[in-house]
C-alpha atoms as a PDB file:
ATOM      1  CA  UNK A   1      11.489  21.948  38.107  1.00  0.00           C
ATOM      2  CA  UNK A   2       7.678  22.346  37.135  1.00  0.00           C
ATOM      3  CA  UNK A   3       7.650  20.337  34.682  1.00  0.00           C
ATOM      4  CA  UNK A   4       9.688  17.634  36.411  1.00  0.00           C
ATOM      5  CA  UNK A   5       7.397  17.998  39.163  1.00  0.00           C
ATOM      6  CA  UNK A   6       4.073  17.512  37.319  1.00  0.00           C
ATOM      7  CA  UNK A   7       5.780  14.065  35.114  1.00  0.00           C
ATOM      8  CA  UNK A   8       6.191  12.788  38.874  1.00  0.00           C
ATOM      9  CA  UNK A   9       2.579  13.431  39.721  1.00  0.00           C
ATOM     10  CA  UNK A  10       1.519  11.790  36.434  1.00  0.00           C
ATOM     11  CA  UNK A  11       3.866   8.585  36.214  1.00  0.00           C
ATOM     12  CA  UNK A  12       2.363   7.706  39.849  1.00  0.00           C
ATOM     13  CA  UNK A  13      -1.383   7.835  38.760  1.00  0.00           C
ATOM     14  CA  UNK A  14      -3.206   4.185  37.509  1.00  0.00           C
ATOM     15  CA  UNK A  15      -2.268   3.375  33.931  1.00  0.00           C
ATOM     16  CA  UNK A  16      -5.865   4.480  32.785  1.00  0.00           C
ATOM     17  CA  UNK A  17      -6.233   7.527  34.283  1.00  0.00           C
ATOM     18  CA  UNK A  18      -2.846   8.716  33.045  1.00  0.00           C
ATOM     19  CA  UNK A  19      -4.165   7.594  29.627  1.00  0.00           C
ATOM     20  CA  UNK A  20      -7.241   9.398  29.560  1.00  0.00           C
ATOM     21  CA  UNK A  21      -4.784  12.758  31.370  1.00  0.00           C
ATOM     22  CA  UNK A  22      -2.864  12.070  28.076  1.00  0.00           C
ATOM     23  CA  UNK A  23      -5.788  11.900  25.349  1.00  0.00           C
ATOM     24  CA  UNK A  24      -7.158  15.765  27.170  1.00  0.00           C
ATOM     25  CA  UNK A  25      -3.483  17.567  26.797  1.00  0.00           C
ATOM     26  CA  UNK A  26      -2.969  15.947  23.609  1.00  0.00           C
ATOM     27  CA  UNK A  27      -6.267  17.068  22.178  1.00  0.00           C
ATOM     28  CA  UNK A  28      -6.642  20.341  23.707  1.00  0.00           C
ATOM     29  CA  UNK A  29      -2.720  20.815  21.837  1.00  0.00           C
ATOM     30  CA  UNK A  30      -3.763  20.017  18.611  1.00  0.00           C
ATOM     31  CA  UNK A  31      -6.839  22.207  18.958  1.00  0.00           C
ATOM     32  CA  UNK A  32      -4.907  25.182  20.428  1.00  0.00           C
ATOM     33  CA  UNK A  33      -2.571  24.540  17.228  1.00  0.00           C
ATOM     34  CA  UNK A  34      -5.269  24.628  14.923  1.00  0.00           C
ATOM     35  CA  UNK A  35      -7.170  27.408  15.996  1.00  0.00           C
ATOM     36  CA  UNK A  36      -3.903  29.343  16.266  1.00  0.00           C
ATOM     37  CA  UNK A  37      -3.439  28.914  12.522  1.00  0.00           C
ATOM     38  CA  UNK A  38      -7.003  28.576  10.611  1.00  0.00           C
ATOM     39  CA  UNK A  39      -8.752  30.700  13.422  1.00  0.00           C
ATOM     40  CA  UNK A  40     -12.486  30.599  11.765  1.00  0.00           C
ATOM     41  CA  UNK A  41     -12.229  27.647  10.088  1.00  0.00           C
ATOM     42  CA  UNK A  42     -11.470  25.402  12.788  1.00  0.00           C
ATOM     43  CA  UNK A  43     -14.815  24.047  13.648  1.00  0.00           C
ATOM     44  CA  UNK A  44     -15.989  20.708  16.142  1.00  0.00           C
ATOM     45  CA  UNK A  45     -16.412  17.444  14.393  1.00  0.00           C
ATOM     46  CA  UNK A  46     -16.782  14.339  16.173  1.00  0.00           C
ATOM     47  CA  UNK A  47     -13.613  12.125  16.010  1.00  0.00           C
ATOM     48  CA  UNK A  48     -15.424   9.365  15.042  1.00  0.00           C
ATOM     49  CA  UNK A  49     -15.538   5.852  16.067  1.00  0.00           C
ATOM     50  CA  UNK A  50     -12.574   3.716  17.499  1.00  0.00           C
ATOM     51  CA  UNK A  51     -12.189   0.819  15.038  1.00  0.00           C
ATOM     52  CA  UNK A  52     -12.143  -2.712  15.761  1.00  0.00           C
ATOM     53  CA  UNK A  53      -8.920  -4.726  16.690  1.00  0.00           C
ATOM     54  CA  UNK A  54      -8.275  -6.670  13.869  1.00  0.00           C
ATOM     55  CA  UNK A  55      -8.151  -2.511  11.996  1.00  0.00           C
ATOM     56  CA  UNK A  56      -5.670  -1.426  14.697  1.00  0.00           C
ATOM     57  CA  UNK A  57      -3.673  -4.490  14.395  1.00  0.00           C
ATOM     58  CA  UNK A  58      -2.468  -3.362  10.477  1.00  0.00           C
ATOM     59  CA  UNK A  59      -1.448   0.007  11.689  1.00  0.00           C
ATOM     60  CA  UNK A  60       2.581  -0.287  12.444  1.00  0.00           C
ATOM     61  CA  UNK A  61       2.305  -2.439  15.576  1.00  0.00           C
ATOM     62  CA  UNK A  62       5.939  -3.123  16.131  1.00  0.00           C
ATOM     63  CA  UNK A  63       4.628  -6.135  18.807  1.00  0.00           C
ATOM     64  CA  UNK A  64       1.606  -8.046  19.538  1.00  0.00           C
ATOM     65  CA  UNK A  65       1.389  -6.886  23.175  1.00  0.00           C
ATOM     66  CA  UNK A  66       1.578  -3.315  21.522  1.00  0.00           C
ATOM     67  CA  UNK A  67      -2.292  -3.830  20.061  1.00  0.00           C
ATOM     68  CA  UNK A  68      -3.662  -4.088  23.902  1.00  0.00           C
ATOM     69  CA  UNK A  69      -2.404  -0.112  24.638  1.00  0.00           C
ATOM     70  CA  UNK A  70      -3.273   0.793  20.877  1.00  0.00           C
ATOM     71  CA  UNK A  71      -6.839  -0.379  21.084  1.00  0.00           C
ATOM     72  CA  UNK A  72      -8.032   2.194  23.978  1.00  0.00           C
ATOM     73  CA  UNK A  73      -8.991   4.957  22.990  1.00  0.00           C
ATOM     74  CA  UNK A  74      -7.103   7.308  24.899  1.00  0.00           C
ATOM     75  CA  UNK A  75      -4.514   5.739  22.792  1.00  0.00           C
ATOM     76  CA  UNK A  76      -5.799   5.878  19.404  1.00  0.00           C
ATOM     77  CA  UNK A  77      -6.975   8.536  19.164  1.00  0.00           C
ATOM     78  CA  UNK A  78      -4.125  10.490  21.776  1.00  0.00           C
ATOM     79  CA  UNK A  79      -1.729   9.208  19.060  1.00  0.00           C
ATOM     80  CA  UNK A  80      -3.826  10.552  16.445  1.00  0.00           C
ATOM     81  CA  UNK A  81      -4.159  13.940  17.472  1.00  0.00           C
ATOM     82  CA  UNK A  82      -0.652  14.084  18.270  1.00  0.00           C
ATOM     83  CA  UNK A  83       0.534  13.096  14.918  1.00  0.00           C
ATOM     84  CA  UNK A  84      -2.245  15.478  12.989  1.00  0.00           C
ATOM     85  CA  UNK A  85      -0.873  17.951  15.292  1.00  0.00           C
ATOM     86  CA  UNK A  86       2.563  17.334  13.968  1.00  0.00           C
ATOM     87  CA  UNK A  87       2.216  16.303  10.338  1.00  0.00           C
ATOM     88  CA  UNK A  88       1.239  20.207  10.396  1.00  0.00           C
ATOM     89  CA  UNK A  89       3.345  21.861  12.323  1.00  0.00           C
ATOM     90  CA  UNK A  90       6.488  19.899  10.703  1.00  0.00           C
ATOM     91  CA  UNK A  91       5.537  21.143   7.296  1.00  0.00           C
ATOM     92  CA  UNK A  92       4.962  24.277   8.141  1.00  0.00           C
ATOM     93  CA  UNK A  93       8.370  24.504  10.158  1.00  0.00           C
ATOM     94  CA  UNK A  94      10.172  23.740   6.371  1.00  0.00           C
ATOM     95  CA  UNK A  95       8.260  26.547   4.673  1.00  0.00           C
ATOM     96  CA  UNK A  96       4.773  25.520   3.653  1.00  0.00           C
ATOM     97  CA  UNK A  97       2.423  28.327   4.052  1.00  0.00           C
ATOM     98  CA  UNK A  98      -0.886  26.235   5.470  1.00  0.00           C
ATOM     99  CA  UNK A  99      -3.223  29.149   4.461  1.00  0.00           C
ATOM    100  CA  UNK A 100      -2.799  27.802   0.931  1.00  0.00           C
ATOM    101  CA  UNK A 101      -3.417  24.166   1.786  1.00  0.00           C
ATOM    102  CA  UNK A 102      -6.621  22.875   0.339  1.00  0.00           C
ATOM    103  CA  UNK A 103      -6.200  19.213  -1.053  1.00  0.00           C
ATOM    104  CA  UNK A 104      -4.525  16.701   1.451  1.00  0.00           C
ATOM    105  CA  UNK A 105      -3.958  13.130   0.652  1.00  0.00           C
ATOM    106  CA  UNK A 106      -2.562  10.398   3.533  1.00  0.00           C
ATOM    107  CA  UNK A 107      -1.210   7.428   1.582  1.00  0.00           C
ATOM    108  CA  UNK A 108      -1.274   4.615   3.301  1.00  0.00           C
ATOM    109  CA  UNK A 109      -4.016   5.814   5.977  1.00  0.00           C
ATOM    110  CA  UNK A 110      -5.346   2.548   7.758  1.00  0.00           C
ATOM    111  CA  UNK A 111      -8.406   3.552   9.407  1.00  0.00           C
ATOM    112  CA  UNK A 112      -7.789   7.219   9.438  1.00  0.00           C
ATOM    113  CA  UNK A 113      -6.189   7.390  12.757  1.00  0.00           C
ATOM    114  CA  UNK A 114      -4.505  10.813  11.801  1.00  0.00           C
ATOM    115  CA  UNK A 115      -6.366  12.054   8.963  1.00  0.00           C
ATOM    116  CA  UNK A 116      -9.949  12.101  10.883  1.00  0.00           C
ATOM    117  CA  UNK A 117      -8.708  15.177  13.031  1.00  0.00           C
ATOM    118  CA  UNK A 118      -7.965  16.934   9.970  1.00  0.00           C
ATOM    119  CA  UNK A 119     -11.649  17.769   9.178  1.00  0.00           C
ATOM    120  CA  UNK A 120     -11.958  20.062  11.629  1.00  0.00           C
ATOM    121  CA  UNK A 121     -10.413  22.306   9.295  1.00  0.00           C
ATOM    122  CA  UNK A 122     -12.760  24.024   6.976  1.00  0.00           C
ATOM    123  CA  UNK A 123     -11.708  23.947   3.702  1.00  0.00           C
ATOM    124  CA  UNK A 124      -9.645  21.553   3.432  1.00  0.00           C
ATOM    125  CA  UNK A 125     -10.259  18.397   0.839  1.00  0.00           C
ATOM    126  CA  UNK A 126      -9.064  14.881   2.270  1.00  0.00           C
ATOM    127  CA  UNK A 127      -8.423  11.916   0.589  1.00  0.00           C
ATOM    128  CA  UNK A 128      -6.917   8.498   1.974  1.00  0.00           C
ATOM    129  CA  UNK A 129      -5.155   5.594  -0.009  1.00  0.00           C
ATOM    130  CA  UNK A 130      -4.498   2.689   1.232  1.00  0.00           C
ATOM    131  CA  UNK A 131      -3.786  -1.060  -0.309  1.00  0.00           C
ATOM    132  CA  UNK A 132      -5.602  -2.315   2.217  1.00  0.00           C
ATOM    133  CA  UNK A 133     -10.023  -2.817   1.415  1.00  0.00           C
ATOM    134  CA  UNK A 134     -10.562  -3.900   4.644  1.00  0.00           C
ATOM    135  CA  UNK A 135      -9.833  -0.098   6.727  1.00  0.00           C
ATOM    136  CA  UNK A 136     -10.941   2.231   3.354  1.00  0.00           C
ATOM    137  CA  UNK A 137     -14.786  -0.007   3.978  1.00  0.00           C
ATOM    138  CA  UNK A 138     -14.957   0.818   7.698  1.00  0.00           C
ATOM    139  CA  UNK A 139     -13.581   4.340   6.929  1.00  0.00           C
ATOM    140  CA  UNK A 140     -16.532   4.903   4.665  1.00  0.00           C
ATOM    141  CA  UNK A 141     -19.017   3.768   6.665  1.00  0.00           C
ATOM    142  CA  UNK A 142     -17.658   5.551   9.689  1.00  0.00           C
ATOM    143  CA  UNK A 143     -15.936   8.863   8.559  1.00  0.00           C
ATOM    144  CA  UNK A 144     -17.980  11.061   6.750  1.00  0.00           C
ATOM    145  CA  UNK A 145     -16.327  13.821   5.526  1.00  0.00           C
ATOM    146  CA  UNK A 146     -12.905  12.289   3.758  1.00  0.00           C
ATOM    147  CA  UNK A 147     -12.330  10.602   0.242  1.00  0.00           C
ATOM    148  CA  UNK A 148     -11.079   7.021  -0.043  1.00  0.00           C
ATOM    149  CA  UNK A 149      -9.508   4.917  -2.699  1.00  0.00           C
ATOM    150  CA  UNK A 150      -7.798   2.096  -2.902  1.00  0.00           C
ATOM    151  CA  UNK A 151      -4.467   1.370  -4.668  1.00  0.00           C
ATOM    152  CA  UNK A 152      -2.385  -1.368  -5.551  1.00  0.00           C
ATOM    153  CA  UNK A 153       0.933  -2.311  -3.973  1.00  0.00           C
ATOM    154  CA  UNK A 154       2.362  -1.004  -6.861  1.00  0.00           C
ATOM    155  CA  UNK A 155       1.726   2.568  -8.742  1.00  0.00           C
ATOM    156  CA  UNK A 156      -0.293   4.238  -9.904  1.00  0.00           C
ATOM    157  CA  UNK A 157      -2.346   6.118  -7.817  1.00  0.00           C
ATOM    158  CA  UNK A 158      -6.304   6.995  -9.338  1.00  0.00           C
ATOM    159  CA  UNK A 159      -5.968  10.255  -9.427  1.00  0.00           C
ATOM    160  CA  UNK A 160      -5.240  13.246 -11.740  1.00  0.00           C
ATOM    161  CA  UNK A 161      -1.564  14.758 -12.368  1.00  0.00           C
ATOM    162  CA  UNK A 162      -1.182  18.075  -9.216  1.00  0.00           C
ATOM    163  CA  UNK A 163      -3.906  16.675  -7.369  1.00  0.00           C
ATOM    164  CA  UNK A 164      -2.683  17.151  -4.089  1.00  0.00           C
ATOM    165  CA  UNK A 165      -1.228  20.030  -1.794  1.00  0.00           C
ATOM    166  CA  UNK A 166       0.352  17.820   0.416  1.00  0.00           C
ATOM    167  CA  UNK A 167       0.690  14.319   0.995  1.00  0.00           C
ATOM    168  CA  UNK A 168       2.060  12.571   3.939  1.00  0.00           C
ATOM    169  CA  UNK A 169       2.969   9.290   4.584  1.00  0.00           C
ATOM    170  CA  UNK A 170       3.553   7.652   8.024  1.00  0.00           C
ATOM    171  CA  UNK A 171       5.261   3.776   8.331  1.00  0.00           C
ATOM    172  CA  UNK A 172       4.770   3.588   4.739  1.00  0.00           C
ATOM    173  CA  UNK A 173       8.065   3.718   3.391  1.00  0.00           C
ATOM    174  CA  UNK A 174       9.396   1.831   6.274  1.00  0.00           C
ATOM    175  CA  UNK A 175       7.032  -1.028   4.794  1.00  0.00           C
ATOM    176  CA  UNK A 176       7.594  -0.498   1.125  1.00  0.00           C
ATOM    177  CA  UNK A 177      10.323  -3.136  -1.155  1.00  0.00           C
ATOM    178  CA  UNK A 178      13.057  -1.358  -2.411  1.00  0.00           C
ATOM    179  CA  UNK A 179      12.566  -2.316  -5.486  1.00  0.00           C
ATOM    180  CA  UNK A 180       9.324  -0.530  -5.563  1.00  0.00           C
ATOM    181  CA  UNK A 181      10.110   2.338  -3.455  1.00  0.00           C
ATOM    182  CA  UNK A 182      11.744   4.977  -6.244  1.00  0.00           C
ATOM    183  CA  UNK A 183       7.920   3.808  -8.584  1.00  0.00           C
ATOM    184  CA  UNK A 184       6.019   5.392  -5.593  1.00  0.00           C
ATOM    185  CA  UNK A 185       8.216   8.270  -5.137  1.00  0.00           C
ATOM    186  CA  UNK A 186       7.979   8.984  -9.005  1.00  0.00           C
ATOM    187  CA  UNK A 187       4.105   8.609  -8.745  1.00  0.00           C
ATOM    188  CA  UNK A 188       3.392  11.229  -5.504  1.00  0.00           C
ATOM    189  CA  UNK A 189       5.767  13.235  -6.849  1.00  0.00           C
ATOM    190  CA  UNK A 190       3.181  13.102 -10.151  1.00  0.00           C
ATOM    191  CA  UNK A 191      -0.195  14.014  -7.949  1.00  0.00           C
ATOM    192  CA  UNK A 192       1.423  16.568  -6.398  1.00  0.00           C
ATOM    193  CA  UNK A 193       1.124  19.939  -7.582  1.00  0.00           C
ATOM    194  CA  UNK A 194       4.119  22.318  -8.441  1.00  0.00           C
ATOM    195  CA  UNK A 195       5.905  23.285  -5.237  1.00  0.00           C
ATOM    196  CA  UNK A 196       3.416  20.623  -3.192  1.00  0.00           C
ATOM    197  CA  UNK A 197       5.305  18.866   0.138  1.00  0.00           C
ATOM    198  CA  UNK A 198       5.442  15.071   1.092  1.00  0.00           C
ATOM    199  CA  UNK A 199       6.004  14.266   4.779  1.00  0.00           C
ATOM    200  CA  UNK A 200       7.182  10.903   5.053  1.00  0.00           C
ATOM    201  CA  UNK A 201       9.065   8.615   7.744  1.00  0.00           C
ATOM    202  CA  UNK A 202      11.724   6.062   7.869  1.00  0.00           C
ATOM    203  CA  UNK A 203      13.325   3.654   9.926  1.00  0.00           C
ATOM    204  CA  UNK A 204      15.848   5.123  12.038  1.00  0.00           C
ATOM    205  CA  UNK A 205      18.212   4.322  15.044  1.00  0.00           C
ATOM    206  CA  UNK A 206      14.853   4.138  17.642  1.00  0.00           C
ATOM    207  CA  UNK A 207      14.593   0.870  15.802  1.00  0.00           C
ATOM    208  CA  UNK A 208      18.336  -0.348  15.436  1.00  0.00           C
ATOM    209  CA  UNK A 209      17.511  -3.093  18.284  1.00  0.00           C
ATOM    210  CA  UNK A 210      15.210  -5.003  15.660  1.00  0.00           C
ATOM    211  CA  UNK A 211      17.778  -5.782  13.641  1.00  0.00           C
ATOM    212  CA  UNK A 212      20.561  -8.098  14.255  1.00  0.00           C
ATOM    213  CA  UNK A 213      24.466  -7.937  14.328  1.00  0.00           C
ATOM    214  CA  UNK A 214      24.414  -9.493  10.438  1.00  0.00           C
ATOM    215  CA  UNK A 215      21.655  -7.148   9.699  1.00  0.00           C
ATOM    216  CA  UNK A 216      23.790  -4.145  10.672  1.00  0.00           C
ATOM    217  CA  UNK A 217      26.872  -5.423   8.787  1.00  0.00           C
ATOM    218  CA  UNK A 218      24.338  -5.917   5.542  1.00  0.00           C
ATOM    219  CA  UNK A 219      22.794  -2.315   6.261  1.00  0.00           C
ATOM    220  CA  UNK A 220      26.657  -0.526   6.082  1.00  0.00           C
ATOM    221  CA  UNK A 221      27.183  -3.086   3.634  1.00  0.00           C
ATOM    222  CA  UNK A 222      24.727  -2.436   0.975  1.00  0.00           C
ATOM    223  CA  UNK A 223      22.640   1.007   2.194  1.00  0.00           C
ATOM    224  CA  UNK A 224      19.809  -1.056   3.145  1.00  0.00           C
ATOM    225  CA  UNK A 225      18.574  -4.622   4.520  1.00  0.00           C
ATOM    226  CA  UNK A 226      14.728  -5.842   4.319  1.00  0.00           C
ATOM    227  CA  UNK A 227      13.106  -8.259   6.652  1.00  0.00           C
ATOM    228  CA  UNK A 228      10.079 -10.125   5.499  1.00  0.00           C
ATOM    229  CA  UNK A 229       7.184 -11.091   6.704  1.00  0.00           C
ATOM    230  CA  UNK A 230       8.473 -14.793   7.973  1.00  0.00           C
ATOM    231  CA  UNK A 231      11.349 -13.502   9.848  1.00  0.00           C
ATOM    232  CA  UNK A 232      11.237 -13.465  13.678  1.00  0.00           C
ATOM    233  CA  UNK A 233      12.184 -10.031  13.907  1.00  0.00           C
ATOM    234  CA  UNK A 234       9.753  -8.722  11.521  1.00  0.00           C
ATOM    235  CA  UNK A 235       7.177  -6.077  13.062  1.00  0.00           C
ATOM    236  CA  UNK A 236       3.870  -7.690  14.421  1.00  0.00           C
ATOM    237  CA  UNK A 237       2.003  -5.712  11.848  1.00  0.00           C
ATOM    238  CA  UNK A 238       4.306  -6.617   8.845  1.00  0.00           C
ATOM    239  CA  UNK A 239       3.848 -10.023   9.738  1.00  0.00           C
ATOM    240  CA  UNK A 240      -0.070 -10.045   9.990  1.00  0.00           C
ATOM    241  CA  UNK A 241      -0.058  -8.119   6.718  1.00  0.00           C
ATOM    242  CA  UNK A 242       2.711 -10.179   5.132  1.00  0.00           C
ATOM    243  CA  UNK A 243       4.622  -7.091   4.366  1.00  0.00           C
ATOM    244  CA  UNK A 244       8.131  -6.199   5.296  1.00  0.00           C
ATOM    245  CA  UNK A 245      10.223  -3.679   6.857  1.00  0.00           C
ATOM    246  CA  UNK A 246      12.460  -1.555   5.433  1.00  0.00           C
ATOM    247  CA  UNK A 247      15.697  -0.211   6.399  1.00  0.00           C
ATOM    248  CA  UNK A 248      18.075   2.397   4.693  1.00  0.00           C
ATOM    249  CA  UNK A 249      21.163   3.935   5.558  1.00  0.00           C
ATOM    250  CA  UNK A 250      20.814   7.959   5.943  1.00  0.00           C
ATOM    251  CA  UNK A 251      23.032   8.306   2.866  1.00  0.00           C
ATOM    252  CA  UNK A 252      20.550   5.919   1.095  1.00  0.00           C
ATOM    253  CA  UNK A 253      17.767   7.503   1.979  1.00  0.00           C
ATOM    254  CA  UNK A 254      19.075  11.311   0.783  1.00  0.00           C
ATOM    255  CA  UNK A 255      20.726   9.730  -2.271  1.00  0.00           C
ATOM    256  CA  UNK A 256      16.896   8.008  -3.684  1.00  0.00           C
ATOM    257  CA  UNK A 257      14.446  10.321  -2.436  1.00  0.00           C
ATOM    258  CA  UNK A 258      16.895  13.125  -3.163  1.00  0.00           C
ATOM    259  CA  UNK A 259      16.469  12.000  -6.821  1.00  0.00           C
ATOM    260  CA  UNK A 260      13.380  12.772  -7.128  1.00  0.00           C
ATOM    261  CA  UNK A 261      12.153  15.501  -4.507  1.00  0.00           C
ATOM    262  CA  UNK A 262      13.649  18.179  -2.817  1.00  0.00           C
ATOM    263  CA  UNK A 263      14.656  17.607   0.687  1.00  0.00           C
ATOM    264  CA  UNK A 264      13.843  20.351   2.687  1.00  0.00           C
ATOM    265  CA  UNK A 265      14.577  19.033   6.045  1.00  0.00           C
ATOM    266  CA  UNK A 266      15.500  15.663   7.509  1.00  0.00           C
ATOM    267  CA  UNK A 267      16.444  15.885  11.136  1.00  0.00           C
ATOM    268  CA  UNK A 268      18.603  12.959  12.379  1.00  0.00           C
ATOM    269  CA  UNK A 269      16.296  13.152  15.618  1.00  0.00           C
ATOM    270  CA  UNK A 270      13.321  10.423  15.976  1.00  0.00           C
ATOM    271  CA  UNK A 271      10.402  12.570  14.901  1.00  0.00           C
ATOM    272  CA  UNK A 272       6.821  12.306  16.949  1.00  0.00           C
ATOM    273  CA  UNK A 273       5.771   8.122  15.651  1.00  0.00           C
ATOM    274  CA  UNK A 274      10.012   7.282  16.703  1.00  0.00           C
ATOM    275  CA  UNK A 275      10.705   7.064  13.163  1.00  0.00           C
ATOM    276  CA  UNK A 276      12.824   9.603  11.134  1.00  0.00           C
ATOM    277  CA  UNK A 277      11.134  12.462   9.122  1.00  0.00           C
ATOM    278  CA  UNK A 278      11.761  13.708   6.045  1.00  0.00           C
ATOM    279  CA  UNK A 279       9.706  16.950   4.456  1.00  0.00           C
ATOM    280  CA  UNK A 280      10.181  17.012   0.527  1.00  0.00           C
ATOM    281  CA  UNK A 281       9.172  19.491  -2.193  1.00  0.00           C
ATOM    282  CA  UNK A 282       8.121  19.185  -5.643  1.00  0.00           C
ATOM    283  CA  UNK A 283      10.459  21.314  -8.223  1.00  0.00           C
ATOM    284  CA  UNK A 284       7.689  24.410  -8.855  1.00  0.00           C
ATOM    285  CA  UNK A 285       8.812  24.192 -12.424  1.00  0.00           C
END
């Protein structure tokens, strides 16, 4: 009934002001999270910068009207702490001590919505990839504190075999060809170390109203239907970028990234961005 009670207070407030109400609990959560788990090596760090539109615009925006709300910054960076907050407690919840975590990589990290909370974290090493030149130069002049290189659409990745802890991966896959997508599978799986986790999300049933009736028929039809970067239902973002979106059935998605990772957990839920999550494990071997 509390709870209920406060939602009602909140939904009557103005729109910014419930924003701003939103940005505080969000980033007093992840805080309270962090601090709970890394105690003395959670320290304050500036959150940086909000980047400019035309950044924000590249960053999963399923419509244009979407890059209005996205461009506050109670938004972006409420979003971002959110999404730190759970990138960590979801890996953790399959197993992964964090205590051990010292190399992170985000592939695909835009303008580091996410990552940037992680440096609160003593100790930890961060690196973002993205194909994109365009966020990785503002993120270098803006973000001290986190390692950036760029990659190609296609593998491979610049850096050393077990490179990386953990990797995570948020409306990448959703965005990645099929024909590409067991390449960059093979190549994470190669800069992770032995026993390392990938979170990662895909297109689920939040998003079954993008797609049409003959797009569902293809989708139980073949596992999976793509829609490109000219086609009206495409995602704002993909079609700025002149990407695509991805969807796979369930059974696809546990068949190909069950070939080459573990699957520790993949909850048929929408996890914290709407998409579904998976958590996957390199063989320690």
């Amino acid at each position: 009934m509390l709870h209920f009670l406060k939602q009602t207070y909140v939904s009557i407030l103005p729109e910014g002001l419930r924003w701003r109400l939103m940005l505080e609990y969000r980033k007093r959560g992840f805080f309270s999270y962090v601090k709970g788990k890394f105690g003395r090596r959670v320290k304050i760090w500036d959150s940086g910068p909000l980047p400019p539109p035309e950044l924000i615009t590249t960053e999963a925006l399923m419509h244009k009207r979407d890059l209005r709300m996205r461009s506050t910054g109670e938004l972006y960076f409420g979003t971002g702490y959110r999404e730190a907050r759970a990138v960590l407690s979801t890996v953790e919840g399959a197993g992964l001590d964090l205590s051990k975590v010292r190399r992170v990589l985000e592939f695909g990290c835009g303008s580091s919505r996410v990552l940037r909370h992680l440096r609160v974290i003593t100790g930890l090493e961060l690196t973002g990839a993205d194909a994109n030149s365009k966020p990785l130069e503002w993120n270098r002049r803006n973000l001290p504190g986190i390692a950036y290189q760029q990659n190609g659409l296609e593998p491979p990745l610049a850096f050393p075999d077990a490179s990386f802890d953990l990797i995570y991966a948020l409306s990448v896959f959703t965005h990645i060809p099929l024909e590409w997508q067991k390449a960059w599978l093979l190549e994470l799986r190669r800069v992770l170390r032995p026993g390392g986790h990938l979170l990662c999300t895909v297109h689920g049933k939040a998003y079954d109203d993008q797609l049409s009736a003959d797009d569902h028929a293809q989708l139980t039809r073949d596992g999976a239907v793509t829609l490109d970067a000219d086609n009206q239902r495409a995602s704002y973002s993909s079609q700025i970028l002149r990407s695509w979106d991805v969807f796979q059935t369930r059974e696809k998605v546990r068949a190909s990234f069950g070939s080459v990772f573990e699957i520790l957990s993949y909850p048929d839920q929408p996890w914290t961005n709407a998409q579904d999550v998976l958590v996957l494990r390199k063989a320690a071997g």
